[in-house]
C-alpha atoms as a PDB file:
ATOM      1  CA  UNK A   1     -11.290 -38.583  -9.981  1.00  0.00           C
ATOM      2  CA  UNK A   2     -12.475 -37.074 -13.297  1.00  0.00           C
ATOM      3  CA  UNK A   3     -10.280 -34.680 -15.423  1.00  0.00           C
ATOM      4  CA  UNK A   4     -12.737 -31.832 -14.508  1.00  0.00           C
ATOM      5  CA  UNK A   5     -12.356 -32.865 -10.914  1.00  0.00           C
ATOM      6  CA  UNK A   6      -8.420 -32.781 -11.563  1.00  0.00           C
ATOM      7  CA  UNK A   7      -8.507 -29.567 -13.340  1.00  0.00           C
ATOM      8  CA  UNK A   8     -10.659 -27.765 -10.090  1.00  0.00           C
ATOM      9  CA  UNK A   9      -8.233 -29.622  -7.862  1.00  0.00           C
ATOM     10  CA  UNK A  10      -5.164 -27.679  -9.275  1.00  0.00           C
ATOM     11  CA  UNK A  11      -6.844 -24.654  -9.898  1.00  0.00           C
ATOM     12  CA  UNK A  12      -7.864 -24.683  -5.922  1.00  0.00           C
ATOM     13  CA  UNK A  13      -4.004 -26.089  -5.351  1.00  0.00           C
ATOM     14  CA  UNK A  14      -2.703 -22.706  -7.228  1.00  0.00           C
ATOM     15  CA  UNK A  15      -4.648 -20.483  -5.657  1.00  0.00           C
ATOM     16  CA  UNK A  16      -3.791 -21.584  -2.346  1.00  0.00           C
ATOM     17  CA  UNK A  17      -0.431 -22.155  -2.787  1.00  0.00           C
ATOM     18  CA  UNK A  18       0.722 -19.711  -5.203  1.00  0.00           C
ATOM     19  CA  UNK A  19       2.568 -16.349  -5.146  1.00  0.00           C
ATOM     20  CA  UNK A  20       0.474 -13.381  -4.294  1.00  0.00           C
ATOM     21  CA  UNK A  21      -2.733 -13.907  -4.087  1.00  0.00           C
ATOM     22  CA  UNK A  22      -5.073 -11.475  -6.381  1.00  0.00           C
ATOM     23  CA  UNK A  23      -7.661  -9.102  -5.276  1.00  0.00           C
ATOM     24  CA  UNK A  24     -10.122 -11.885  -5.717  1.00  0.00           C
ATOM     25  CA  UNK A  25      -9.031 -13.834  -2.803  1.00  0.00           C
ATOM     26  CA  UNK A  26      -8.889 -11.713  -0.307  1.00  0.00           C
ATOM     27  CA  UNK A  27     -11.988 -11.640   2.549  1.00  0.00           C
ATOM     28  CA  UNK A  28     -14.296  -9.164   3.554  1.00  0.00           C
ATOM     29  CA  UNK A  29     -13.820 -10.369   7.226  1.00  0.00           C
ATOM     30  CA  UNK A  30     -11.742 -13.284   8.908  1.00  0.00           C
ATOM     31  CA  UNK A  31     -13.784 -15.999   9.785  1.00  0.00           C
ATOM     32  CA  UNK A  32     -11.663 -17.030  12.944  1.00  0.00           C
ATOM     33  CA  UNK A  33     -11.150 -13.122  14.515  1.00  0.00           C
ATOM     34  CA  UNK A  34      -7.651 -13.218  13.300  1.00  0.00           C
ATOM     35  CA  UNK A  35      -7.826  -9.772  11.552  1.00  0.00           C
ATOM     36  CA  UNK A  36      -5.423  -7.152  12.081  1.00  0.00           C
ATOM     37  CA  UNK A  37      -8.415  -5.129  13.839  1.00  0.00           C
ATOM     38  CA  UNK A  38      -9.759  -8.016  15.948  1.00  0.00           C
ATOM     39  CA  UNK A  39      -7.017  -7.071  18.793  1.00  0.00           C
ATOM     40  CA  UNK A  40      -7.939  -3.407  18.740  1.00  0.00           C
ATOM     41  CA  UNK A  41     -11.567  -4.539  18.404  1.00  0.00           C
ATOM     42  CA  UNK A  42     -11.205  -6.645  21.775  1.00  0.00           C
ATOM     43  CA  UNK A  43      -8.458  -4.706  23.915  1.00  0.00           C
ATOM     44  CA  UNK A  44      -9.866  -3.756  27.536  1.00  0.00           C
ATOM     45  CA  UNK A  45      -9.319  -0.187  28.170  1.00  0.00           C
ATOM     46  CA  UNK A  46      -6.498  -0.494  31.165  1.00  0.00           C
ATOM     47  CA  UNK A  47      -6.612   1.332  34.061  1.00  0.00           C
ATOM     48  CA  UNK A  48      -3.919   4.094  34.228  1.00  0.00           C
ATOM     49  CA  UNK A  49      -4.035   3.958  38.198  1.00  0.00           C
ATOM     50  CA  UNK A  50      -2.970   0.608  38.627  1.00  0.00           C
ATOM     51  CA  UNK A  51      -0.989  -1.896  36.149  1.00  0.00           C
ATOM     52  CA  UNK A  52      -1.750  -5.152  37.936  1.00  0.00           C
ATOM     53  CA  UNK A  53       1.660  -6.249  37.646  1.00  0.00           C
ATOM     54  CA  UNK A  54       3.614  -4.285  40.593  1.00  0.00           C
ATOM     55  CA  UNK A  55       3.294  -5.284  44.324  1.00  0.00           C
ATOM     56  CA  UNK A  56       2.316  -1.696  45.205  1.00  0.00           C
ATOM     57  CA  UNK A  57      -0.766  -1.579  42.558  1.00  0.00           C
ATOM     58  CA  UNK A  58      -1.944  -4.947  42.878  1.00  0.00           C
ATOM     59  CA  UNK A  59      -1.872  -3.934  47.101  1.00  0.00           C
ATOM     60  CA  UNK A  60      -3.854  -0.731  46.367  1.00  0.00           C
ATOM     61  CA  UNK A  61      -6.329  -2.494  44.229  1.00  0.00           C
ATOM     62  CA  UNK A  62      -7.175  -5.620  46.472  1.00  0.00           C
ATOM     63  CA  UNK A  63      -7.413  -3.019  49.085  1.00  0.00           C
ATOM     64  CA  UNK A  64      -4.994  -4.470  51.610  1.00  0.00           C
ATOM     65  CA  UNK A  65      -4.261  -2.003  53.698  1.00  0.00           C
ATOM     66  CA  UNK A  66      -0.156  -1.174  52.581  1.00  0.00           C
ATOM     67  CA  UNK A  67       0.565  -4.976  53.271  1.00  0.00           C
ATOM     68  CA  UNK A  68       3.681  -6.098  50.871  1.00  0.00           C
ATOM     69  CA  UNK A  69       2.827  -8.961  48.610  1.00  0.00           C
ATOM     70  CA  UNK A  70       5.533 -11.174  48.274  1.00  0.00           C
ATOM     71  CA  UNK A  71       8.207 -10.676  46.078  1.00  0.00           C
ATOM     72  CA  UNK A  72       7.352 -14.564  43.722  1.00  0.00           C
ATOM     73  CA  UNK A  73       3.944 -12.881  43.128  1.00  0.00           C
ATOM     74  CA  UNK A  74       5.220 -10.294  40.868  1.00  0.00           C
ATOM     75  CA  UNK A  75       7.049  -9.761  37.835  1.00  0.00           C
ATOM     76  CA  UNK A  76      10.413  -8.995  38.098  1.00  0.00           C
ATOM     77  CA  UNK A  77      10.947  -8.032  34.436  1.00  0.00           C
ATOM     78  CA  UNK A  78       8.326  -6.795  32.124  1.00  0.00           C
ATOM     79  CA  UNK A  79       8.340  -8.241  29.221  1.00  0.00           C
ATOM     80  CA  UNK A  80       6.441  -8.436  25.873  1.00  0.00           C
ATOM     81  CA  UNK A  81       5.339 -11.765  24.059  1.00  0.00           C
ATOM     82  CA  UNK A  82       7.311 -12.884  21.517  1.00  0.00           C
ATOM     83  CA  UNK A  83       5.112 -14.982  19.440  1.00  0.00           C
ATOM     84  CA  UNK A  84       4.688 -14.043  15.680  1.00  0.00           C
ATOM     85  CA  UNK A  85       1.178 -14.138  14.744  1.00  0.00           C
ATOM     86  CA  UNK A  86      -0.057 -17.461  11.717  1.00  0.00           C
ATOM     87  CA  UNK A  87      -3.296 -17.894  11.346  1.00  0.00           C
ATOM     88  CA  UNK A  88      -4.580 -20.782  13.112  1.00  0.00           C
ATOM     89  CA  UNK A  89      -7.069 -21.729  10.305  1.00  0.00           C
ATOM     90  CA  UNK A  90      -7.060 -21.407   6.189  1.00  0.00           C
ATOM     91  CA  UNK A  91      -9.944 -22.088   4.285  1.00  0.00           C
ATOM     92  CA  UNK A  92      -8.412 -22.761   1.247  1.00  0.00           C
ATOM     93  CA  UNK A  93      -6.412 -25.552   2.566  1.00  0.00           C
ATOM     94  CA  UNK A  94      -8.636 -28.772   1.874  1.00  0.00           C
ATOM     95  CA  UNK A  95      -7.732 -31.947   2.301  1.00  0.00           C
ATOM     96  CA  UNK A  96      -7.785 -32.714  -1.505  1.00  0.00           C
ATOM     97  CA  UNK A  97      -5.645 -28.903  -1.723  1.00  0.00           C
ATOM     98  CA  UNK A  98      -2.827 -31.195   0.355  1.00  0.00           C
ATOM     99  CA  UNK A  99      -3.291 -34.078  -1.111  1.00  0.00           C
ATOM    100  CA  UNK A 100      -1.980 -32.318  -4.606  1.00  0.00           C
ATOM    101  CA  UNK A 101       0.609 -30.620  -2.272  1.00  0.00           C
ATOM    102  CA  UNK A 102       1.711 -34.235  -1.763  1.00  0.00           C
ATOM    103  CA  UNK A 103       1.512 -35.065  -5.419  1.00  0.00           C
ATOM    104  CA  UNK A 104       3.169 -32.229  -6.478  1.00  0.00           C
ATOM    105  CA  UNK A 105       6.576 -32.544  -3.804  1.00  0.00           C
ATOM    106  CA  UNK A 106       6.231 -36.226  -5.072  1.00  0.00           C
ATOM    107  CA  UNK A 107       6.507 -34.764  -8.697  1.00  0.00           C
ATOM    108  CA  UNK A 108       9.136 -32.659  -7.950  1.00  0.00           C
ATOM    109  CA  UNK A 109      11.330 -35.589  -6.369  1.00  0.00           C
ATOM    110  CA  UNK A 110      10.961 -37.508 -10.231  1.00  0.00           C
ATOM    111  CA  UNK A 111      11.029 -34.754 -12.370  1.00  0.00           C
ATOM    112  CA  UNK A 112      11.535 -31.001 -11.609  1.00  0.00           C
ATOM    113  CA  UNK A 113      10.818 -30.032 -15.190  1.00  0.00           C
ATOM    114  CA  UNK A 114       7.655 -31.081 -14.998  1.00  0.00           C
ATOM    115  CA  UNK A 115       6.809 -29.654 -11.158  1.00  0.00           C
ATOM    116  CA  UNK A 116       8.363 -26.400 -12.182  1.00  0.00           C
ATOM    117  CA  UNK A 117       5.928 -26.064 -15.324  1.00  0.00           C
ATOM    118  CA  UNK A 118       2.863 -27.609 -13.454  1.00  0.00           C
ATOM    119  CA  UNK A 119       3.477 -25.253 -10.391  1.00  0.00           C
ATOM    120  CA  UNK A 120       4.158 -21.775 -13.433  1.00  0.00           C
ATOM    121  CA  UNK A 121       1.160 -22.629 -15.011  1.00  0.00           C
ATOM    122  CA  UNK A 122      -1.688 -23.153 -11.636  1.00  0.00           C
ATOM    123  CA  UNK A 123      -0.155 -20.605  -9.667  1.00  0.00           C
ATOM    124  CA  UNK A 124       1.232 -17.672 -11.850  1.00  0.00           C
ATOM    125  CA  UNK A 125      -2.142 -16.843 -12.823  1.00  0.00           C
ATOM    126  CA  UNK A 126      -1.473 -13.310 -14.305  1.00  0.00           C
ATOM    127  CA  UNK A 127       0.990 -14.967 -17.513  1.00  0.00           C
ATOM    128  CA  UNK A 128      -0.496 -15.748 -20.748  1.00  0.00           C
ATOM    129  CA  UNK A 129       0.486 -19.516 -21.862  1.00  0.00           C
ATOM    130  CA  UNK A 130       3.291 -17.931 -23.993  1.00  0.00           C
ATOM    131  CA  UNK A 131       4.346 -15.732 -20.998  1.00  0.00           C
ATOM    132  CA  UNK A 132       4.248 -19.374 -18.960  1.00  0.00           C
ATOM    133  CA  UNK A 133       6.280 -21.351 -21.562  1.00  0.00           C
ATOM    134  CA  UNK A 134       8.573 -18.766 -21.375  1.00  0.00           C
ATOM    135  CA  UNK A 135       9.471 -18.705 -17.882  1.00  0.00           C
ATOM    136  CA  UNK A 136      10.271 -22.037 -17.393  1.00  0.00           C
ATOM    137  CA  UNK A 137      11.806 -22.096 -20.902  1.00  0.00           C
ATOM    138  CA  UNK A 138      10.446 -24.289 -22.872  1.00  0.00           C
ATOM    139  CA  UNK A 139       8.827 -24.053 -26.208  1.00  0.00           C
ATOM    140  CA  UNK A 140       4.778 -23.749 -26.444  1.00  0.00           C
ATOM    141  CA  UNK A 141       4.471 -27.220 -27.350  1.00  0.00           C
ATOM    142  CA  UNK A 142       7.095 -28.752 -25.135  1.00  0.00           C
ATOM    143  CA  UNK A 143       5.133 -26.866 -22.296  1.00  0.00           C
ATOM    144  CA  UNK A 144       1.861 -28.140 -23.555  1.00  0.00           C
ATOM    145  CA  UNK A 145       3.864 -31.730 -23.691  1.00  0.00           C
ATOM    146  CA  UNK A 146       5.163 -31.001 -19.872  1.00  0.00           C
ATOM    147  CA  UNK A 147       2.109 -30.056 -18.426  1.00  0.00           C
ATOM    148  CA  UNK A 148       0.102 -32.856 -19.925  1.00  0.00           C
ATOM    149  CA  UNK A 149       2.629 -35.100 -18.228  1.00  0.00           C
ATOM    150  CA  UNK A 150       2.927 -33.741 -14.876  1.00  0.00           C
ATOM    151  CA  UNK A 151      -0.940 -33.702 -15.086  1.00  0.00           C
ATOM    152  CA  UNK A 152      -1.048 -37.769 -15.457  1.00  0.00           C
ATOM    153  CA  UNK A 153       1.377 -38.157 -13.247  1.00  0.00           C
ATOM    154  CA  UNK A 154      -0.588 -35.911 -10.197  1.00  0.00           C
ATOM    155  CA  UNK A 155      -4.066 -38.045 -11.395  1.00  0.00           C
ATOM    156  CA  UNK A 156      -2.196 -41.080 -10.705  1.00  0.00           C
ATOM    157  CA  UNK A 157      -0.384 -40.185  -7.330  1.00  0.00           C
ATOM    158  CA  UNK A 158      -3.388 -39.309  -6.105  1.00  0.00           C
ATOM    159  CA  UNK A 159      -5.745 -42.066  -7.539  1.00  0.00           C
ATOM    160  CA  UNK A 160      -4.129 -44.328  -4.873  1.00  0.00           C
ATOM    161  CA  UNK A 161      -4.930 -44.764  -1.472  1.00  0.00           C
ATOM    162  CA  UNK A 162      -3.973 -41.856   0.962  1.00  0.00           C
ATOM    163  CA  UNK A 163      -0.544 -42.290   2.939  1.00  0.00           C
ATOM    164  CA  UNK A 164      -1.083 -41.927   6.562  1.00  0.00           C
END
């Protein structure tokens, strides 16, 4: 891997991972159907007559002539599901995006300095290099040092062969 490789590596690596994402990453339309609109989009209008989940309604809509359906066949309880919604798919997670994931936690293990200001300066895109130095306070050319280290040390980790 070159260093312009390496440089649109981490740049892809900040803007998947870092904090809130700018205007510029945000889609027109999901790709999967997992938009806030795609359940609206898709919901069958339900019939106000019958529910489909009561003896009595499910009987008057099979047509069985008042016959009780027994009492395992229903619901006992309505209930609501409790999932919370994730995307099942992100297309800014590559494998190469991981793969500096890994790099980075592996970073972070040897020398948080370093992680902290590689992490400040890829994903904290709205800070001017001062701005950056400054947060993880350090001096401009201690940063520049930092960054130029954590950078060898992420070209290495992930020159080598991939961990299964």
């Amino acid at each position: 891997m070159n260093a312009e490789e390496l440089e649109d590596a981490l740049r892809a690596w900040g803007r998947c991972y870092g904090e809130g994402g700018g205007s510029e990453w945000q889609e027109d339309r999901s790709l999967t159907g997992d938009s806030p609109l795609a359940a609206m989009a898709g919901k069958k209008a339900q019939d106000s007559a019958h529910d489909f989940r009561s003896s009595a309604s499910r009987l008057a809509a099979m047509g069985s002539n008042g016959r009780r359906a027994p009492d395992w066949s229903c619901d006992p309880v309505r209930a609501t599901e409790t999932r919370s919604h994730r995307p099942s798919y992100d297309r800014r997670e590559t494998p190469t995006v991981v793969r500096v994931q890994a790099a980075w936690l592996a970073l972070r293990r040897f020398d948080m300095a370093a992680a902290e200001v590689l992490r400040v300066h890829y994903q904290l895109r709205v800070l001017s290099r001062d701005e950056r130095a400054e947060k993880v306070g350090l001096k401009l050319s201690a940063y520049k040092d930092s960054l130029r280290g954590a950078r060898v040390y992420i070209a290495g980790n992930m020159a080598g062969p991939i961990a299964a």
